[in-house]
Protein backbone atom coordinates (compact mmCIF):
# COMPACT_ATOMS: atom_id res chain seq x y z
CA UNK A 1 104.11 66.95 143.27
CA UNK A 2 101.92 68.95 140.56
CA UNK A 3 103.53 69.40 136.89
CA UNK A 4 105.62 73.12 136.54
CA UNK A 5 103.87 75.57 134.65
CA UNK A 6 105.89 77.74 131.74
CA UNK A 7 104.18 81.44 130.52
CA UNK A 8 103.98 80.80 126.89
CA UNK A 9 105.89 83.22 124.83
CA UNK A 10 105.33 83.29 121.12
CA UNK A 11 107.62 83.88 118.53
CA UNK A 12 106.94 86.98 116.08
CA UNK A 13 107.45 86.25 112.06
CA UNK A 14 110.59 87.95 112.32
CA UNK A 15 112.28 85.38 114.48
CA UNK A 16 111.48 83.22 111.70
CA UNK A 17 114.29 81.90 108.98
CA UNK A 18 114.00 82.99 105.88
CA UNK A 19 111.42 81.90 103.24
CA UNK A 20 111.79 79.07 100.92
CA UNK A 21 112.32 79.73 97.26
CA UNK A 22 109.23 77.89 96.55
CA UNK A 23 105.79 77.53 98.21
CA UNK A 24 105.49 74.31 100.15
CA UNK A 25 101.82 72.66 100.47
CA UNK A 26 100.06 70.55 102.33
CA UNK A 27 100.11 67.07 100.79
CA UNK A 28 98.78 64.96 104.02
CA UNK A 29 97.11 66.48 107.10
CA UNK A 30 96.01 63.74 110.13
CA UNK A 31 94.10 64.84 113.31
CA UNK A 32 95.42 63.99 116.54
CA UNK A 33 92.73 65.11 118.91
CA UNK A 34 91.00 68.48 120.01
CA UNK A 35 92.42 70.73 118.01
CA UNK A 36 95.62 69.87 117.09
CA UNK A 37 96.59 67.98 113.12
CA UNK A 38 100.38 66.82 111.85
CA UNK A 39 100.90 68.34 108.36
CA UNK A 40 102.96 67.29 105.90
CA UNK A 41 104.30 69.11 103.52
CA UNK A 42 105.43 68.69 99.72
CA UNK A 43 108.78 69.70 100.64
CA UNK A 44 108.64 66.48 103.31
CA UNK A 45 109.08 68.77 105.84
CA UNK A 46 106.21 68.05 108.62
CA UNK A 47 104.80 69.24 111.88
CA UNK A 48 101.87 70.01 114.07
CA UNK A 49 99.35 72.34 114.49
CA UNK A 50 97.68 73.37 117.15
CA UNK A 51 94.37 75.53 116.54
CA UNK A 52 93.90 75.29 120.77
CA UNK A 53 93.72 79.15 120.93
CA UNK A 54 92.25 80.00 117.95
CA UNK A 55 88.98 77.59 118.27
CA UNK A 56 88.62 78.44 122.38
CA UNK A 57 89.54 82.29 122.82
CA UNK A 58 88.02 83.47 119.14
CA UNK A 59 84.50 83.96 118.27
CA UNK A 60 81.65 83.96 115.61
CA UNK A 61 79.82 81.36 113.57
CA UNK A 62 82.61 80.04 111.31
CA UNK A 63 84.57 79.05 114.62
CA UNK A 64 81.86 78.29 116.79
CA UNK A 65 80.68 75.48 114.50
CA UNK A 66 84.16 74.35 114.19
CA UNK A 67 84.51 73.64 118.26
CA UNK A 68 82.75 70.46 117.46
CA UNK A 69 84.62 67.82 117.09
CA UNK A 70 82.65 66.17 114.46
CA UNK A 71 83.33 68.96 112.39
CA UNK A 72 86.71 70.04 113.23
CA UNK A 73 87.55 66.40 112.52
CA UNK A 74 86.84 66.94 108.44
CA UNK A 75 89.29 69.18 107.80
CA UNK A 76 90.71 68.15 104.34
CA UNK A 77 93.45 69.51 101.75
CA UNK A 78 92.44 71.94 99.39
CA UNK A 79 94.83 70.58 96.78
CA UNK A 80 93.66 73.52 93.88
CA UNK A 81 94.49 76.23 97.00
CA UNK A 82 97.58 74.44 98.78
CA UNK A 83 95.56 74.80 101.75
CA UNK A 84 94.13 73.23 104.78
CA UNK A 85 90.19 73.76 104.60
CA UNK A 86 87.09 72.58 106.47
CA UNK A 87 83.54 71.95 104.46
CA UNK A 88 81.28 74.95 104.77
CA UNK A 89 79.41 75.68 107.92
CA UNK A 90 76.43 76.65 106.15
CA UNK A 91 76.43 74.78 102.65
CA UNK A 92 74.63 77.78 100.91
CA UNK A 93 76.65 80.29 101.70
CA UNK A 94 80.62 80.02 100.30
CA UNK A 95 81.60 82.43 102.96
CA UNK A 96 81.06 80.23 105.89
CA UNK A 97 84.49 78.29 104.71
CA UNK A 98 87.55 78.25 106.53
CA UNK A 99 90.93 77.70 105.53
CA UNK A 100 94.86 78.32 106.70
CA UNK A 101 97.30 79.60 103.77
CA UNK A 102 100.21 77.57 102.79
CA UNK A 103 102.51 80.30 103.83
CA UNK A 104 101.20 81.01 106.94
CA UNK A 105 100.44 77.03 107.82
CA UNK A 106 103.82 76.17 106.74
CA UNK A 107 106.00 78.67 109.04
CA UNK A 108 103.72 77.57 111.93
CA UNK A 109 104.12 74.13 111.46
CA UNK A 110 107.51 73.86 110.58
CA UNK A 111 109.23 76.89 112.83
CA UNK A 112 106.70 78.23 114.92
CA UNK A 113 106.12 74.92 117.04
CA UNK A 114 101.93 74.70 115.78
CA UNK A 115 101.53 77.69 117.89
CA UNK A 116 99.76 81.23 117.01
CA UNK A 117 102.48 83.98 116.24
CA UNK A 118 103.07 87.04 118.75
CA UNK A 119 102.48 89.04 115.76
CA UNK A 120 99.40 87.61 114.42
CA UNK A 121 96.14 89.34 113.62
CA UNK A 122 94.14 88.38 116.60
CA UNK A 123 97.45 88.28 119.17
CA UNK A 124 95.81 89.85 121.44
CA UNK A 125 92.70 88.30 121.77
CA UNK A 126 94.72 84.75 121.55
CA UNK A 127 97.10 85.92 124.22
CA UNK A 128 95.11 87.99 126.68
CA UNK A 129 95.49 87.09 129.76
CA UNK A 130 99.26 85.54 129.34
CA UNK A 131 98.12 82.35 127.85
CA UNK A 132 99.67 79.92 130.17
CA UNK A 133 100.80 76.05 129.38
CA UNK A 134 102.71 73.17 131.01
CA UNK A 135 105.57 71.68 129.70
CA UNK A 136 106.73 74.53 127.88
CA UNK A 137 109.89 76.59 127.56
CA UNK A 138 109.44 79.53 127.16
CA UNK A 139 110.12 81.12 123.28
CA UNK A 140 113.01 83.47 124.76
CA UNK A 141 115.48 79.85 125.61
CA UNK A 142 113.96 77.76 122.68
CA UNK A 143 116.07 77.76 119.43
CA UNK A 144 114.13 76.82 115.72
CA UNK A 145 114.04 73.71 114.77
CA UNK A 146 115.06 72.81 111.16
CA UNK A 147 111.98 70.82 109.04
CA UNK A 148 111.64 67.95 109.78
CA UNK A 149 112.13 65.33 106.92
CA UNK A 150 110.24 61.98 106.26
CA UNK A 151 113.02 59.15 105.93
């Protein structure tokens, strides 16, 4: 008996609740393997990312170097940013950096189940195809979760 498979359909922002008075930031970030980290928040609300998509079905030399795991694994918080950043790929040149704003890390994290956004900038290269997943329901039944708080 083989495990059901789900289509994958993402939220847009707009299914999203709406936005904190304040800014939450990352205040601890742990990797969990491949791509995927658990982000807390200082807010305590915490979740997980999952940069799946982005790192397989995106290109150029930023990502590329970050589909190693040796690398991928040194992601860090950017505590004077509120982000999540990586070292640069090429030490010489500060454009070879990559990070995820607060904003945008937080609602995916929190609401959007760690996954890309229907509505995101590269959608359509992250979802060509009908990105397809097990052990998923799809986005149309599932209802948002609140934050999840640290006891």
């Amino acid at each position: 008996m083989g495990v059901a498979t789900t289509e994958y359909l993402p939220l847009k922002s707009a299914d999203l609740p709406e936005w904190p008075d304040s800014q939450p930031t990352p205040v601890a970030v742990e990797h969990l393997g491949g791509y995927k980290l658990w982000v807390k928040f200082t807010d305590g609300a915490e979740g997980a990312l999952d940069l799946t998509l982005t790192m397989t079905r995106l290109n150029g030399p930023i990502i590329r170097a970050l589909r190693k795991p040796e690398m991928f694994r040194q992601v860090r918080i950017d505590r004077e940013q509120g982000t999540l950043a990586w070292p640069r790929t090429d030490p010489n040149d500060p454009m070879t950096a990559y990070d995820i704003a607060p904003d945008y890390l937080y609602r995916r994290c929190v609401y959007g189940d760690g996954h890309p956004f229907a509505d995101d900038c590269d959608a359509d290269l992250l979802f060509a195809g009908r990105f397809k997943t097990t052990n998923r329901r799809p986005s149309t039944r599932r209802t948002l979760r609140q934050p999840q708080r640290s006891a």
